[in-house]
Protein backbone atom coordinates (compact mmCIF):
# COMPACT_ATOMS: atom_id res chain seq x y z
CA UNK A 1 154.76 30.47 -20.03
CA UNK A 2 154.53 28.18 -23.09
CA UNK A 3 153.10 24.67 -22.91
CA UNK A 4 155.27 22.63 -24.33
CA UNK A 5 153.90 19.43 -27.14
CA UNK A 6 154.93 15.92 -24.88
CA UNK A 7 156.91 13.74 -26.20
CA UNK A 8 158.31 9.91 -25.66
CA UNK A 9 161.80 9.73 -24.91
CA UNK A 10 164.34 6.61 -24.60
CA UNK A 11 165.13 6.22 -21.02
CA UNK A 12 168.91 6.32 -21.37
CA UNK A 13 171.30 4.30 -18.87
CA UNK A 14 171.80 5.81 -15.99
CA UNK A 15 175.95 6.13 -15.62
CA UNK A 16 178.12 7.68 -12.91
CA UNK A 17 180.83 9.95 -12.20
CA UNK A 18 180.75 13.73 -11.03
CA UNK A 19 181.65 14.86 -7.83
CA UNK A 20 181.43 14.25 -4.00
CA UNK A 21 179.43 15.45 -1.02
CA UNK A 22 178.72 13.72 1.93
CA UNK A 23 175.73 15.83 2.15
CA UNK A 24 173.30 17.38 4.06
CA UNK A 25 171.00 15.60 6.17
CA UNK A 26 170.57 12.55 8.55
CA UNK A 27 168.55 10.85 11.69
CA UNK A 28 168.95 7.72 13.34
CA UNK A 29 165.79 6.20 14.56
CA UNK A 30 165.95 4.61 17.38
CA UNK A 31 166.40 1.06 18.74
CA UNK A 32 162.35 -0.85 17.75
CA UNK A 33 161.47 1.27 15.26
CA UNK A 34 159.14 -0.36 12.50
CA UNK A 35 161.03 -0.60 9.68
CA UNK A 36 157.79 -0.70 7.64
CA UNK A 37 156.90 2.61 8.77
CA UNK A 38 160.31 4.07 7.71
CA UNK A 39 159.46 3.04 3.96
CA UNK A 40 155.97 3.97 4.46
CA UNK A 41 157.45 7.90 5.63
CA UNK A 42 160.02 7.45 2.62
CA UNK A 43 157.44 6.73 -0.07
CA UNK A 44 154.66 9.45 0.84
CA UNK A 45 157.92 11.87 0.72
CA UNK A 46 158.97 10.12 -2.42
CA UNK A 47 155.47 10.27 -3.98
CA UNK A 48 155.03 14.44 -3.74
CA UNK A 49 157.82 14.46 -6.17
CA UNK A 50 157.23 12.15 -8.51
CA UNK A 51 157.09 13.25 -12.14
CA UNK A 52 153.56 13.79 -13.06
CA UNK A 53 151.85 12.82 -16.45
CA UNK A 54 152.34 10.19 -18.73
CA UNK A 55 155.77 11.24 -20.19
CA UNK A 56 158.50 9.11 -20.27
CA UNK A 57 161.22 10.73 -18.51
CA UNK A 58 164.37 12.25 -19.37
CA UNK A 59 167.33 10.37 -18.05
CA UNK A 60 169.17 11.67 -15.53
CA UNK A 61 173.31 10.81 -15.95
CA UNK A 62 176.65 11.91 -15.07
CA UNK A 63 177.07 15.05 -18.38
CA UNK A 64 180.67 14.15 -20.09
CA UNK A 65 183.37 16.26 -19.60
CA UNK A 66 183.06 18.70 -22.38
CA UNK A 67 178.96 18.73 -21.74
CA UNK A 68 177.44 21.02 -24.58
CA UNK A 69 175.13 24.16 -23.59
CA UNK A 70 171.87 23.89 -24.03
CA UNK A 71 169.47 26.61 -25.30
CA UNK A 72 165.67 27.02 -25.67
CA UNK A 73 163.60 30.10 -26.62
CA UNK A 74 160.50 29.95 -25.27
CA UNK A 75 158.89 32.58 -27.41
CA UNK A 76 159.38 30.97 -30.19
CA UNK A 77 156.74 28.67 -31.88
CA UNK A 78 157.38 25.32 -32.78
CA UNK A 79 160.28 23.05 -31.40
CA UNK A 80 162.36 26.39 -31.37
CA UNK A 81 160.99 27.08 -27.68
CA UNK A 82 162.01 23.35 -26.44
CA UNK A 83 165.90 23.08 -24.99
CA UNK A 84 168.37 21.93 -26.92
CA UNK A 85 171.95 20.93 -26.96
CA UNK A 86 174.39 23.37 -28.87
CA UNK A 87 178.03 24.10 -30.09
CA UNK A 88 177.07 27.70 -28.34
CA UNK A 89 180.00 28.04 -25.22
CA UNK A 90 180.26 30.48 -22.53
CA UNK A 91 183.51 32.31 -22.78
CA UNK A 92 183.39 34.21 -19.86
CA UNK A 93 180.68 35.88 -18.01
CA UNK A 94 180.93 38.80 -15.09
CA UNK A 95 178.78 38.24 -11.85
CA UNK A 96 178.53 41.92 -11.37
CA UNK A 97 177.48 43.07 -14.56
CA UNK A 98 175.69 39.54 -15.86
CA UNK A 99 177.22 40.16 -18.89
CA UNK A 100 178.39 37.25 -21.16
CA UNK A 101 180.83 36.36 -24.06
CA UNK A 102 179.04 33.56 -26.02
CA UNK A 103 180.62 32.07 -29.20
CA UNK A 104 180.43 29.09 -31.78
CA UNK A 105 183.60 27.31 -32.50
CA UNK A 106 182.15 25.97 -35.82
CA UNK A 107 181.39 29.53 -36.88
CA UNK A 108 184.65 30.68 -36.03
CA UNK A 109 186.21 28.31 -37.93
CA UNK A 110 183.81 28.59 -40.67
CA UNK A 111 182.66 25.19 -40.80
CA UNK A 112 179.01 24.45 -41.81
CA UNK A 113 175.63 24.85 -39.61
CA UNK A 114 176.50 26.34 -36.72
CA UNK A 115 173.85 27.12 -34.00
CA UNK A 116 172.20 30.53 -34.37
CA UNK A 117 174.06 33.49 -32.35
CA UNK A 118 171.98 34.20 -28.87
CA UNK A 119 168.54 36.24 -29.66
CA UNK A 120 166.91 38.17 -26.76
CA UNK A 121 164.75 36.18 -24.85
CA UNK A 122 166.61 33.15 -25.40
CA UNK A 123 167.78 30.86 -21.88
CA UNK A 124 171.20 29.55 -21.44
CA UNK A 125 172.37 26.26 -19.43
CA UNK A 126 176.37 25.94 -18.98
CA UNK A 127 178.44 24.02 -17.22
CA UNK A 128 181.27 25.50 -15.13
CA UNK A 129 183.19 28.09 -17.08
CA UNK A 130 185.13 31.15 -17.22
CA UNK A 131 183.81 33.49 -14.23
CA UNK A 132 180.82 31.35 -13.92
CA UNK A 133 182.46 28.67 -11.56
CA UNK A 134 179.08 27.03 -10.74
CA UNK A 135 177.65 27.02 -14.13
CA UNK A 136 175.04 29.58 -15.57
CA UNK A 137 171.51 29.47 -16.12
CA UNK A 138 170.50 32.98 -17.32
CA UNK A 139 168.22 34.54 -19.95
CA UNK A 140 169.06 36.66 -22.38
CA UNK A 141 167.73 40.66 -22.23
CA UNK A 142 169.63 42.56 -24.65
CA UNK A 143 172.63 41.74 -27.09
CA UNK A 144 175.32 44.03 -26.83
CA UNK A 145 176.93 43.41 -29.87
CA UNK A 146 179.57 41.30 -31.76
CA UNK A 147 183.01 41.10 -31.01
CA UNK A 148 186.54 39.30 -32.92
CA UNK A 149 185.48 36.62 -29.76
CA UNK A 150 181.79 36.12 -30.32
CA UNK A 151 178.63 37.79 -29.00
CA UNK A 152 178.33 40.37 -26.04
CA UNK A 153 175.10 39.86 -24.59
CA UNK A 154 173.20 41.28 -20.95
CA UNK A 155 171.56 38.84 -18.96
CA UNK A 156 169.52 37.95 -15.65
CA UNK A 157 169.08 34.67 -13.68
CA UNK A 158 166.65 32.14 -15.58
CA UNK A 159 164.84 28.97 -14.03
CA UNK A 160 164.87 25.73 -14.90
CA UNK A 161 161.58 24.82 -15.88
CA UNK A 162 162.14 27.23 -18.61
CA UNK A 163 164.55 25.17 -20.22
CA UNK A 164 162.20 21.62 -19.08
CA UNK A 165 158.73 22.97 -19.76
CA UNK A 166 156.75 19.77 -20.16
CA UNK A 167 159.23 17.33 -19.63
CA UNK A 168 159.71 15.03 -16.78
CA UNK A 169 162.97 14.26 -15.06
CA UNK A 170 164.07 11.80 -12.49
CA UNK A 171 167.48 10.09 -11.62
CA UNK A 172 169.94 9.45 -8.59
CA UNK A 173 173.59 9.89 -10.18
CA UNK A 174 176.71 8.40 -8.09
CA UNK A 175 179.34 11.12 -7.79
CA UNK A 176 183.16 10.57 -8.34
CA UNK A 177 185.11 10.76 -5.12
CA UNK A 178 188.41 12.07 -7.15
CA UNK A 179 187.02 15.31 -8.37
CA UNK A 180 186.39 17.04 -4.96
CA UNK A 181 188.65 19.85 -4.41
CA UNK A 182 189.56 18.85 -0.47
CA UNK A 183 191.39 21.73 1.89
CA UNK A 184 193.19 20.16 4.38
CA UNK A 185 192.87 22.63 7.73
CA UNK A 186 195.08 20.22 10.47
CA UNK A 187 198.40 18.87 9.50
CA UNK A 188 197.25 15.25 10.53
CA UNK A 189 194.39 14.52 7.70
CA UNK A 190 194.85 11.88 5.21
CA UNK A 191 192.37 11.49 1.98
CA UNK A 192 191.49 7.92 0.70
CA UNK A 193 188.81 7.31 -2.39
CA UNK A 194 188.69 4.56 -4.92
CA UNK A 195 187.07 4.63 -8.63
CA UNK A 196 186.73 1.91 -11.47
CA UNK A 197 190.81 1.89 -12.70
CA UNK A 198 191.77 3.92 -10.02
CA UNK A 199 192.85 4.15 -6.44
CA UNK A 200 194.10 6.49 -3.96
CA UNK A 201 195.30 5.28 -0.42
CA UNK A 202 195.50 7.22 2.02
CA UNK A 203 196.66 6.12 6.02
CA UNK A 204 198.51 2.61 5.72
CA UNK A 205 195.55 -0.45 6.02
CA UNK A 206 192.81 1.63 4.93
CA UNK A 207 190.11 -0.26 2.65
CA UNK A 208 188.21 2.18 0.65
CA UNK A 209 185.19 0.49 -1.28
CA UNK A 210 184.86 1.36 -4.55
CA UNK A 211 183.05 5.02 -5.45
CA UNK A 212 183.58 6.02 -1.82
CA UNK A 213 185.81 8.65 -0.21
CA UNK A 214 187.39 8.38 3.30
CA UNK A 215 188.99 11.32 5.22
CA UNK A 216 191.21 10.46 8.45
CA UNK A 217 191.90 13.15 11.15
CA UNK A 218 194.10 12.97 14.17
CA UNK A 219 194.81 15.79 16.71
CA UNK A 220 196.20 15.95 20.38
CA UNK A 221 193.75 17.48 22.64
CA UNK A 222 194.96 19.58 25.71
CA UNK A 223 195.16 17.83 28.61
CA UNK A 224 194.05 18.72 32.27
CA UNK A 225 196.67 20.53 34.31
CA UNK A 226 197.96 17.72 36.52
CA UNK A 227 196.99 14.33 35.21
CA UNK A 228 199.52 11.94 34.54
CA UNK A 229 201.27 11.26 31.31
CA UNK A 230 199.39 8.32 30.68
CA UNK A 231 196.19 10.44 30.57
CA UNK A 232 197.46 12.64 27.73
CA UNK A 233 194.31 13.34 25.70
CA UNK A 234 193.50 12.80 21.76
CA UNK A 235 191.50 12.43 19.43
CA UNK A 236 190.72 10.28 16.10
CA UNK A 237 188.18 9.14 13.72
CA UNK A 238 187.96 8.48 9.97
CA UNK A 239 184.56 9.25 7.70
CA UNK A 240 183.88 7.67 4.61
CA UNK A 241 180.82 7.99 2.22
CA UNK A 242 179.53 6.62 -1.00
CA UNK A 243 177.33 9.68 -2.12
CA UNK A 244 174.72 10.08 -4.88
CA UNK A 245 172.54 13.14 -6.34
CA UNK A 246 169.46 12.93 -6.73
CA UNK A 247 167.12 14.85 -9.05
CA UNK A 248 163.38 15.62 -9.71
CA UNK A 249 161.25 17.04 -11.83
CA UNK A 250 157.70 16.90 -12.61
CA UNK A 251 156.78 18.87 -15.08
CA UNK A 252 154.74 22.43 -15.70
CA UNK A 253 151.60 21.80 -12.88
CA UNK A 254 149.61 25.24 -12.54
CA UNK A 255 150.39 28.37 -14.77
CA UNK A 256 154.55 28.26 -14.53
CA UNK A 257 155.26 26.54 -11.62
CA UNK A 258 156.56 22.98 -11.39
CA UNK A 259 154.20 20.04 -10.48
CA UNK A 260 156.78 18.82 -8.20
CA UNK A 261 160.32 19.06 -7.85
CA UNK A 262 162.97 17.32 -5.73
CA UNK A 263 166.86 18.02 -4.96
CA UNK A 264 168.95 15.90 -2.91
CA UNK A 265 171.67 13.77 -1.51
CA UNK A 266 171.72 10.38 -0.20
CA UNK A 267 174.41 7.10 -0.17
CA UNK A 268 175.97 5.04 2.81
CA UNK A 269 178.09 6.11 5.62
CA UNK A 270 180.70 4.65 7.63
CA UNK A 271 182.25 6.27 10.41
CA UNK A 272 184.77 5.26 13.19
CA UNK A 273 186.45 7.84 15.90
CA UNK A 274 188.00 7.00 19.24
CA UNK A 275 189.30 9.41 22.12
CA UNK A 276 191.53 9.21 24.70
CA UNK A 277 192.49 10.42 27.67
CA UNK A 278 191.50 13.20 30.11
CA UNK A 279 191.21 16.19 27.69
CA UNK A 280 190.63 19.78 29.22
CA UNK A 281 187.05 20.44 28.26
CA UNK A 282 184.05 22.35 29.31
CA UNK A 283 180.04 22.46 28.86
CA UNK A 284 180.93 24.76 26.05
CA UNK A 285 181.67 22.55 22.66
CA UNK A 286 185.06 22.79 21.14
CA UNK A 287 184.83 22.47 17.41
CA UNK A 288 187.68 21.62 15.24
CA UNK A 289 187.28 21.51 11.71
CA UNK A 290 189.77 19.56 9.75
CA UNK A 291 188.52 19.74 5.88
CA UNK A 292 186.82 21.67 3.51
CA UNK A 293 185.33 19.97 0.43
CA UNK A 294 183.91 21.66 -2.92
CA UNK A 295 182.28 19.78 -6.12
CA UNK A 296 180.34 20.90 -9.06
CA UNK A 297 179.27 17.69 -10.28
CA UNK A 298 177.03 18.46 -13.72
CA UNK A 299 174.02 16.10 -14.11
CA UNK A 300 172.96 15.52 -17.73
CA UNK A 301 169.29 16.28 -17.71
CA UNK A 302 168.10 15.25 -21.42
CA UNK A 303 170.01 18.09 -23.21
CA UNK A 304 170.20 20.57 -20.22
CA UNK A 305 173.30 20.39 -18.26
CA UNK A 306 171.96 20.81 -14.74
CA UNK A 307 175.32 22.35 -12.35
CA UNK A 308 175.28 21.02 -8.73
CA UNK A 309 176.90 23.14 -5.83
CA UNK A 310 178.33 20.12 -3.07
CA UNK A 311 180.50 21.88 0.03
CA UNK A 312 181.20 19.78 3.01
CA UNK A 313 183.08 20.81 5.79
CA UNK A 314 184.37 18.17 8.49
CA UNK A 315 185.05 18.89 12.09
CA UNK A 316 185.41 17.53 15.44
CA UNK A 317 183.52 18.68 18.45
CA UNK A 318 184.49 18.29 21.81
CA UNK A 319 182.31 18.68 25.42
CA UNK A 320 183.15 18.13 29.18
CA UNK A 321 183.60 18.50 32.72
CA UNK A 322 187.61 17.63 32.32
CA UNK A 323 186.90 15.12 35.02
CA UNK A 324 186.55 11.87 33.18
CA UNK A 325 189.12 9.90 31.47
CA UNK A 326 188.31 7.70 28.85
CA UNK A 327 189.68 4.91 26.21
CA UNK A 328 186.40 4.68 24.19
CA UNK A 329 186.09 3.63 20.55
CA UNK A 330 182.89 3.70 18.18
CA UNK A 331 182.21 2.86 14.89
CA UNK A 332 179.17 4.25 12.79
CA UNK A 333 177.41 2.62 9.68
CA UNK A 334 174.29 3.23 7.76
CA UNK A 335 172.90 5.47 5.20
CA UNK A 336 171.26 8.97 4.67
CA UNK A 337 168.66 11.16 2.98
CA UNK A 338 168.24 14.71 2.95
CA UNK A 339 167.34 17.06 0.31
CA UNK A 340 164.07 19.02 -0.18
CA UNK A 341 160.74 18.36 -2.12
CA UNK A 342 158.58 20.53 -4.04
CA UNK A 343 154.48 19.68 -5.09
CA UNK A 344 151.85 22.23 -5.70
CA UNK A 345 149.74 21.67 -2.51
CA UNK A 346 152.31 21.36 0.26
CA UNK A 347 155.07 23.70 -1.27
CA UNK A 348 158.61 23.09 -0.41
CA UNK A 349 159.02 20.55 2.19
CA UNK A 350 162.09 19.31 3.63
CA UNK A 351 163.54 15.38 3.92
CA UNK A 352 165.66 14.04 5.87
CA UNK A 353 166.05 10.30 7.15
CA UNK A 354 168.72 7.80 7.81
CA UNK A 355 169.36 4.33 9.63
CA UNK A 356 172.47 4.04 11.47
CA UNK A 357 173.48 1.75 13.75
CA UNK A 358 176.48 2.12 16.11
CA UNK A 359 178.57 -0.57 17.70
CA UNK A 360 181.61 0.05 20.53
CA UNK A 361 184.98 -1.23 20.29
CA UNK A 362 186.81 0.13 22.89
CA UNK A 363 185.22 0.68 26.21
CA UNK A 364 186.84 2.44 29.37
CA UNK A 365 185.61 5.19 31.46
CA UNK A 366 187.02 5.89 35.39
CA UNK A 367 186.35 8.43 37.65
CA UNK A 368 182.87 10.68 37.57
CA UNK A 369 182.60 12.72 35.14
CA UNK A 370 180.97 13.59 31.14
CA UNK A 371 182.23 14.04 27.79
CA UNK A 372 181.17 14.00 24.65
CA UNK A 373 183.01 14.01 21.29
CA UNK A 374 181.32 14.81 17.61
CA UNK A 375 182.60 14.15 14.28
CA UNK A 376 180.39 15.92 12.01
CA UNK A 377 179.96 17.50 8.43
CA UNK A 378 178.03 21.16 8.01
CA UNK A 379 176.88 20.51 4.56
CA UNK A 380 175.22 21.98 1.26
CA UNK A 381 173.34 21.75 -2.03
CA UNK A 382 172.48 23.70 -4.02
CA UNK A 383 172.37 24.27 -7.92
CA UNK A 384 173.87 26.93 -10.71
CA UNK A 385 175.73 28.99 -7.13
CA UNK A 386 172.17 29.01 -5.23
CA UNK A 387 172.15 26.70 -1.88
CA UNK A 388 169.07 25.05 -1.80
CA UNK A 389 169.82 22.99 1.28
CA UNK A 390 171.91 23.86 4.34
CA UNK A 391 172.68 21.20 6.68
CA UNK A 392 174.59 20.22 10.45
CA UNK A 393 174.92 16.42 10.45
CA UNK A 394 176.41 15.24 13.97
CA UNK A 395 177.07 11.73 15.01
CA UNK A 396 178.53 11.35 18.22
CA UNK A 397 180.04 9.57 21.34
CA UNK A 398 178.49 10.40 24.64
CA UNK A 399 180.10 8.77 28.40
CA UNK A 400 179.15 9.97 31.40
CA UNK A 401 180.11 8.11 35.08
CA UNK A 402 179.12 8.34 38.31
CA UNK A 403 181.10 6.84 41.72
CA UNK A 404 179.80 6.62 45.18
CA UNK A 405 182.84 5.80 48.05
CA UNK A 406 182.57 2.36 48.08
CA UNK A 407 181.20 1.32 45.90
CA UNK A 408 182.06 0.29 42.32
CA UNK A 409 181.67 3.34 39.87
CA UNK A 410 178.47 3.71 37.37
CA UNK A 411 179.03 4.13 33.79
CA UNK A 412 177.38 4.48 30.09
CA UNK A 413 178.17 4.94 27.11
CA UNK A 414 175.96 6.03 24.09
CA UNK A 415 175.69 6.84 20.48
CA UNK A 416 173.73 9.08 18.83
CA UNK A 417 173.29 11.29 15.36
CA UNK A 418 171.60 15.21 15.49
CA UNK A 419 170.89 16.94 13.09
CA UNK A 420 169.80 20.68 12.48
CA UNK A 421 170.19 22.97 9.22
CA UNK A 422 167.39 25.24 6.83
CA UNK A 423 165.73 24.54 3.46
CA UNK A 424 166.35 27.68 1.54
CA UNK A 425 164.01 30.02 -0.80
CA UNK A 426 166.70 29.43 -3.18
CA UNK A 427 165.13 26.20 -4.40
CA UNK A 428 163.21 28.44 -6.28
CA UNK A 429 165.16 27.90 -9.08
CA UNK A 430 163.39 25.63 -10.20
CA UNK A 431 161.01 27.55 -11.18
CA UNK A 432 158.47 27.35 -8.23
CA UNK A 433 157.00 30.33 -6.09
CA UNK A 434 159.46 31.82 -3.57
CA UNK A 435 159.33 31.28 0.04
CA UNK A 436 158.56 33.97 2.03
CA UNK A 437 161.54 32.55 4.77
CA UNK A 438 163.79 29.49 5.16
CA UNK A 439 162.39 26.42 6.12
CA UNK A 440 164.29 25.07 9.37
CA UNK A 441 164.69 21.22 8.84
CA UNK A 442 164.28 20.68 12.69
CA UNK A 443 165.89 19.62 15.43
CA UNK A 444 166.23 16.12 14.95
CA UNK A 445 167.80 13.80 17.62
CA UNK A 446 168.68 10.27 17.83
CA UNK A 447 170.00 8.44 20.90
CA UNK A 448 170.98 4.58 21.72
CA UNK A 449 173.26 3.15 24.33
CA UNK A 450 175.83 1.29 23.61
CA UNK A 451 177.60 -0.15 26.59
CA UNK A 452 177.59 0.62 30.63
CA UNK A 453 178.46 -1.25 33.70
CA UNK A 454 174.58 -2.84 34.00
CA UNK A 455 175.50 -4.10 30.89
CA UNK A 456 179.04 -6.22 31.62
């Protein structure tokens, strides 16, 4: 691996718009936790991937629609070997052979100075394109030969500090709500997001904030055999987010592996779901899911287009004894973290942290019984088609009541947020040594009450 010369760069402005995720990872502390201890935990997590040397760092922005390819060959001397932006494009490219079409539109059109045709050796970043849906970072091994379309060449999966080398990298890039590809799986979901100049309303009243998405579900529940009309059970609940990427790196550290890396999500959340009704349920969750979401937002990383993987799929979960029947309402706000973290001592760590707070609206619960109702996201990250981060973020509503003959019946209601999912070898990508197994994020659970009968 080369070491690459330093050099100052111009922080450029940090601007926004890619794509959406709601993504992986989140905790609620609970009710008296120090919030100086909560920054304390962020910045020591922070710190282990903070770039490293006394670079100035690339910026870290939304890449424009038509973002260029970007090339470097590391065995060449001189500025050759750094990465650079090119009129080079990926014209297609087959996953099962990891062969590539690669042409220059200036050459084919004759004008002057076009970039050089791919030599072997040479490592190629692209944005999405044809049969590479989640971008390509790949080096070149052998040149097939020229075609009327361009150059032919072979090619296996490359890494990014191959393209980064020296350089440092850091940025958190807001993605655009509007270019999530959204699968609708219940007939009764409506979409809502708003962007600078543009808005799209979904259910009749709702108030989107700007850069944030909002999904609303609805679905009748089966009821329990016998109850009376007025018990008929259902469900409902909205989720909105205002999510950002965020990106890390820290240069070469030891031989050719990263001083520190960093991938992940974070932004706010807002969520709001009531149920009603005695709903035939048992100890064994029900899980609905509603909608699938997909997003390659491309970061511009200096001139390496860096692809990011975002899928998010929404569902409601439901648990019980059938026995209760409840008119309960909650809403859910705070904001989220989660992503993993990369420095030469510790290895890959993961991170994942939130404050939420949860507040009742609606609050009725008669006869004994339990239930509990999630509405959750299983979410991912990753970069170039590789997850790096797979995650289960639940919020939910839990009631349970007790009654004695006689006396008045005993009831609670709480809120809560768990969370469960893997940090993947994949993040090796980045050029860093590959796990020997996934990292399991841990069982993280939250719990706070919000409202019982020793609390009327």
């Amino acid at each position: 691996m080369r070491r690459r010369k330093r050099h100052t760069r111009a922080l450029l402005p940090v601007l926004s718009a890619a794509a959406l995720l709601l993504a992986a990872g989140c905790s609620s502390p609970p009710q008296g936790d120090s919030r100086a201890g909560v920054e304390q935990t962020r910045q020591s997590r922070a710190d282990q991937a903070e770039p490293a040397g006394d670079s100035e760092p690339l910026a870290v922005a939304a890449a424009p629609a038509d973002a260029p390819t970007a090339t470097a060959s590391p065995d060449a001397p001189g500025e050759q070997a750094e990465a650079r932006k090119t009129d080079l494009t990926v014209d297609s490219y087959d996953s099962r052979t990891r062969r590539a079409l690669i042409s220059s539109p200036r050459k084919a059109s004759s004008e002057p100075s076009p970039s050089p045709d791919p030599a072997v050796g040479d490592v190629i970043a692209s944005a999405p394109a044809p049969g590479a849906p989640d971008g390509l970072l790949a080096k070149v091994t052998k040149v097939i030969g020229e075609t009327d379309e361009g150059t032919e060449v072979q090619t296996e999966p490359a890494t990014l500090n191959t393209l980064l080398g020296d350089d440092t990298a850091r940025g958190s890039v807001p993605v655009d709500p509007a270019a999530f590809d959204i699968d609708k799986l219940l007939p009764d979901v409506d979409v809502s997001w708003s962007k600078a100049g543009d808005v799209h309303a979904g259910p009749e009243g709702a108030t989107v904030p700007l850069g944030s998405l909002r999904l609303d579900v609805r679905a009748e529940l089966p009821a329990v055999e016998g109850s009376p009309a007025s018990a008929a059970a259902s469900v409902s609940g909205h989720v909105q987010v205002a999510p950002q990427v965020d990106f890390r790196y820290g240069g070469q550290g030891t031989g050719a592996t990263p001083a520190s890396a960093y991938l992940g999500v974070s932004g706010d959340w807002t969520s709001g779901w009531a149920l009603h009704g005695r709903a035939a349920l048992s100890d064994t969750p029900l899980r609905i899911p509603f909608a699938k979401l997909h997003a390659d937002p491309v970061l511009q990383v200096g001139p390496v287009p860096v692809v990011v993987n975002l899928d998010l799929t929404c569902y409601l979960q439901l648990s019980g004894d059938g026995r209760i029947t409840v008119d309960v309402e909650q809403s859910l706000k705070g904001d989220f973290k989660a992503g993993g973290t990369f420095g030469l001592a510790q290895g890959w760590t993961p991170v994942s942290e939130s404050e939420m707070t949860g507040t009742p609206v609606r609050t009725s619960l008669t006869t004994a019984g339990n239930v509990k109702a999630t509405l959750g996201a299983e979410a991912s990250i990753g970069l170039y088609g590789t997850v790096g981060v797979a995650a289960d973020l639940a919020p939910y509503l839990r009631g349970e009541a007790t009654a004695t003959a006689g006396t008045p019946a005993v009831w609670s209601l709480y809120g809560g947020v768990d969370l469960t999912g893997t940090l993947r070898i994949q993040l090796s990508i980045f050029g860093t040594p590959v796990a020997q197994h996934s990292i399991p994020l841990g069982a993280l659970h939250r719990e706070w009450k919000l409202a019982g009968s020793d609390m009327a």
